[in-house]
N, C-alpha and C. Protein backbone atom coordinates (compact mmCIF):
# COMPACT_ATOMS: atom_id res chain seq x y z
N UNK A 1 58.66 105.08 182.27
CA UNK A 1 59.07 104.92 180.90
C UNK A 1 60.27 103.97 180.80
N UNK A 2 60.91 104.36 181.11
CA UNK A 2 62.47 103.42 181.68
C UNK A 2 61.93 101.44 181.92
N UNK A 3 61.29 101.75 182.72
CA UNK A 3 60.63 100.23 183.45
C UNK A 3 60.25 99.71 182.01
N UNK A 4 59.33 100.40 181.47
CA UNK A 4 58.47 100.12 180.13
C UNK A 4 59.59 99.51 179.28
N UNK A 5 60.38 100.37 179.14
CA UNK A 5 61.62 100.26 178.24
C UNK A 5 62.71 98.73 178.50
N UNK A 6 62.67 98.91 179.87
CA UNK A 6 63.38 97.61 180.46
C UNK A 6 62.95 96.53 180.21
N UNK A 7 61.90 95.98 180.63
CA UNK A 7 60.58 94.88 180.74
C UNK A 7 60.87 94.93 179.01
N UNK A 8 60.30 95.69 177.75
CA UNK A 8 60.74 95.70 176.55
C UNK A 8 61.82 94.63 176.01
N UNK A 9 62.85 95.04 176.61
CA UNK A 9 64.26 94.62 175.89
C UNK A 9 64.57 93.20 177.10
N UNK A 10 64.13 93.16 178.06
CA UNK A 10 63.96 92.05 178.80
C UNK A 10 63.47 90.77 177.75
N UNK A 11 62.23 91.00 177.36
CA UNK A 11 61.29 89.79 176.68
C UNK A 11 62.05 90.06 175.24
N UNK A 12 62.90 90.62 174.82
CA UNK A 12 63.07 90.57 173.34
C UNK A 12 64.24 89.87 173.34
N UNK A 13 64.84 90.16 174.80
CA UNK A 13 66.61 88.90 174.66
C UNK A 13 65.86 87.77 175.08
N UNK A 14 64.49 87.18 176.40
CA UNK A 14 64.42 86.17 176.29
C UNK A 14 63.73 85.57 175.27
N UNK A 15 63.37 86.28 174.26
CA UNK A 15 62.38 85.51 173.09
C UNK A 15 64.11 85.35 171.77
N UNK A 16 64.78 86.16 171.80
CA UNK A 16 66.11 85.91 171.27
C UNK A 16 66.68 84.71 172.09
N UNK A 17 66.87 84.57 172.87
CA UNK A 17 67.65 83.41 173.66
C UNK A 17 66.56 82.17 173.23
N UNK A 18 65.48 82.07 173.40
CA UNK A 18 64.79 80.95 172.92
C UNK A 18 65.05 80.38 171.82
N UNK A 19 64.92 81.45 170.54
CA UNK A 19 64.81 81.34 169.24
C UNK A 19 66.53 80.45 169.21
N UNK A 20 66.88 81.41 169.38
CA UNK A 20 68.83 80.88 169.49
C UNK A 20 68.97 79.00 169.78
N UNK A 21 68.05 78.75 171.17
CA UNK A 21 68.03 77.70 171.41
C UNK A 21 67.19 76.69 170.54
N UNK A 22 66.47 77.66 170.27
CA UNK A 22 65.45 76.09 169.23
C UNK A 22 66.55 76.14 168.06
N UNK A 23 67.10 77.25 167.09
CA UNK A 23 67.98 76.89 165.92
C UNK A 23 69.03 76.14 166.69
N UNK A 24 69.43 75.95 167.53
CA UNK A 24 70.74 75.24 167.75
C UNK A 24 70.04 73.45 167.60
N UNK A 25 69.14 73.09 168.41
CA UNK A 25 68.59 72.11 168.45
C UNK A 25 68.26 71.51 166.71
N UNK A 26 67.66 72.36 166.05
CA UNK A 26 67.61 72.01 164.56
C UNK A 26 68.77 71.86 163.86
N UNK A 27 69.38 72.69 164.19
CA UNK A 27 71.09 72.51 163.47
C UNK A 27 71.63 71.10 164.00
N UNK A 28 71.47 71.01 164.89
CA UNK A 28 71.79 69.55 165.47
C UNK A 28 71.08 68.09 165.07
N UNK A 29 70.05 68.49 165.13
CA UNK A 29 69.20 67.55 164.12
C UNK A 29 69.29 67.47 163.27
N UNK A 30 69.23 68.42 162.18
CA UNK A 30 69.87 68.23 161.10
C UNK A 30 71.02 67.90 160.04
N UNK A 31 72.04 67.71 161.42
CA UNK A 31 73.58 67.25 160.98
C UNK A 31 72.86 66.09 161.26
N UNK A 32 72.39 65.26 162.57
CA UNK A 32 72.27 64.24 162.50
C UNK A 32 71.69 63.51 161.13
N UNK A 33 70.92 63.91 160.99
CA UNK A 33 69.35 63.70 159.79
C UNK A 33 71.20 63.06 158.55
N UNK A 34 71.85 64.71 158.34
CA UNK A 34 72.43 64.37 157.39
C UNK A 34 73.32 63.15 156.69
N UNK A 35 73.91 63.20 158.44
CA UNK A 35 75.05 62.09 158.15
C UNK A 35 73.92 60.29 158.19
N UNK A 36 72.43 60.32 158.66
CA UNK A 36 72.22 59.31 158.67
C UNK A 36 72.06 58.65 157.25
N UNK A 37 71.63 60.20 156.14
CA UNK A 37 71.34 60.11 154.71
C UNK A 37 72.51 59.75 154.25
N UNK A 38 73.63 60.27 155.09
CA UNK A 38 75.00 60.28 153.80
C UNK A 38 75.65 58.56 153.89
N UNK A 39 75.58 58.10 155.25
CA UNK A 39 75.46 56.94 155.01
C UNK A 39 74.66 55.63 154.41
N UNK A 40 73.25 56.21 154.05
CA UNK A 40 72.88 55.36 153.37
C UNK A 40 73.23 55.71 152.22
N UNK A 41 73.61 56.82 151.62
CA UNK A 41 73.64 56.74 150.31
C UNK A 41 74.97 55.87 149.84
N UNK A 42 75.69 56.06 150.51
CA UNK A 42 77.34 55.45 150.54
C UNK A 42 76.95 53.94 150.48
N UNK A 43 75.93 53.32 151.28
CA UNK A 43 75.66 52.28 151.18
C UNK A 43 74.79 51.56 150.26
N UNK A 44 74.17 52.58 149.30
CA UNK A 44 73.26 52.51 148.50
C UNK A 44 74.45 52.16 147.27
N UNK A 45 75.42 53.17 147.26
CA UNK A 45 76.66 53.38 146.16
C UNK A 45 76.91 51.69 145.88
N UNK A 46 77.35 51.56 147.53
CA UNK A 46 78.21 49.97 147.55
C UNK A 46 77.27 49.00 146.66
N UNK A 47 76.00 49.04 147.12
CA UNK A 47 75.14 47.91 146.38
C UNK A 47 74.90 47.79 144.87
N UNK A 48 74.94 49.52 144.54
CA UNK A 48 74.86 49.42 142.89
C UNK A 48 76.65 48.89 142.80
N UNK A 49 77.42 49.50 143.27
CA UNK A 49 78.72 48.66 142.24
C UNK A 49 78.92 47.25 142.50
N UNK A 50 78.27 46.76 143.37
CA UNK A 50 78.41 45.38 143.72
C UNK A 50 77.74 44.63 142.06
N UNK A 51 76.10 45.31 142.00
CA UNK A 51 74.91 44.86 141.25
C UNK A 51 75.36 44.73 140.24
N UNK A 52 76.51 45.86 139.20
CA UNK A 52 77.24 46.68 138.26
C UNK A 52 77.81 45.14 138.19
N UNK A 53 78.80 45.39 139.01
CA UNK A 53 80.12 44.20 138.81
C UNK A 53 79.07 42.39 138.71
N UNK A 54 78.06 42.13 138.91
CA UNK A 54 77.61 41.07 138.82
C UNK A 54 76.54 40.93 137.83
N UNK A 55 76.14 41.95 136.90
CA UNK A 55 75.42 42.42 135.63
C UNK A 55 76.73 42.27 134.45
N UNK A 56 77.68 42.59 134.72
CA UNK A 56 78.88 42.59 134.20
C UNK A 56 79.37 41.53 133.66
N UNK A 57 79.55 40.43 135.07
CA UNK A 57 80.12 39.12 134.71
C UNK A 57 78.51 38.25 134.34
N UNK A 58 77.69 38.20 134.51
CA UNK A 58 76.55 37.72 134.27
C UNK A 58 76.36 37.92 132.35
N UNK A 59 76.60 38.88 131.94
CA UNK A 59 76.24 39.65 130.37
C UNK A 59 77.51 38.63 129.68
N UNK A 60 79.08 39.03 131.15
CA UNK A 60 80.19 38.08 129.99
C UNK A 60 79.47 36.80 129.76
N UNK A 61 79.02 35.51 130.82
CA UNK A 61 78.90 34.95 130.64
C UNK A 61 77.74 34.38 129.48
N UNK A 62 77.01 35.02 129.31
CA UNK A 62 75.86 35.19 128.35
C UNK A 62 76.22 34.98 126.48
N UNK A 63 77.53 36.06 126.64
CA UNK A 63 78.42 36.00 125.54
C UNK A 63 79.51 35.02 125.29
N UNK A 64 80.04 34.61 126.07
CA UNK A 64 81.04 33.55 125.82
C UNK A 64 80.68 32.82 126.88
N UNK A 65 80.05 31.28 126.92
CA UNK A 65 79.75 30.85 128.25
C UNK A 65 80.76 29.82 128.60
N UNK A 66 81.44 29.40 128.11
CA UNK A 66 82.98 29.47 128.18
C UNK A 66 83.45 29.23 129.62
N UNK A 67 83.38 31.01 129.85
CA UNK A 67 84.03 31.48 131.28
C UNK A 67 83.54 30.84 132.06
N UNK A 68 82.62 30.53 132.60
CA UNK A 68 82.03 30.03 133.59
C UNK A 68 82.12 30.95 134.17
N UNK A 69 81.49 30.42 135.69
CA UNK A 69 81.54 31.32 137.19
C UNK A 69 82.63 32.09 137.45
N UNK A 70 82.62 33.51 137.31
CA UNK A 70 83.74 33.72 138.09
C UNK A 70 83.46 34.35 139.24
N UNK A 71 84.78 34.01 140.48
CA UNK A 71 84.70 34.55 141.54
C UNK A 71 86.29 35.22 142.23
């Protein structure tokens, strides 16, 4: 009974120790995953305020053409 009992709690820490190891691996992947998103979005940001700021002076110039180019 004991043996039974042993062998039992044997396979339930190594199926716990597995599980443990695959979430660590996903947690890890998934920071990666994150920060690869968070930098594109940051870089996504940059391009709209770039687009913003050259819709901007593009509209002034439209209205008073005047200004010319600015840079």
């Amino acid at each position: 009974m004991r043996n039974l009992q042993a062998k039992c709690i044997q396979e339930a820490i190594q199926r716990i120790t597995t599980e443990n190891t695959t979430l660590k691996q996903r947690v890890r992947q998934l920071t990666t995953d994150n920060r690869t998103l968070d930098e594109r979005l940051k870089a996504a940001r940059s391009t709209l305020r770039f687009q913003d700021r050259r819709t901007a002076d593009l509209e002034a110039q439209i209205t008073d053409p005047s200004q010319g180019v600015q840079q």
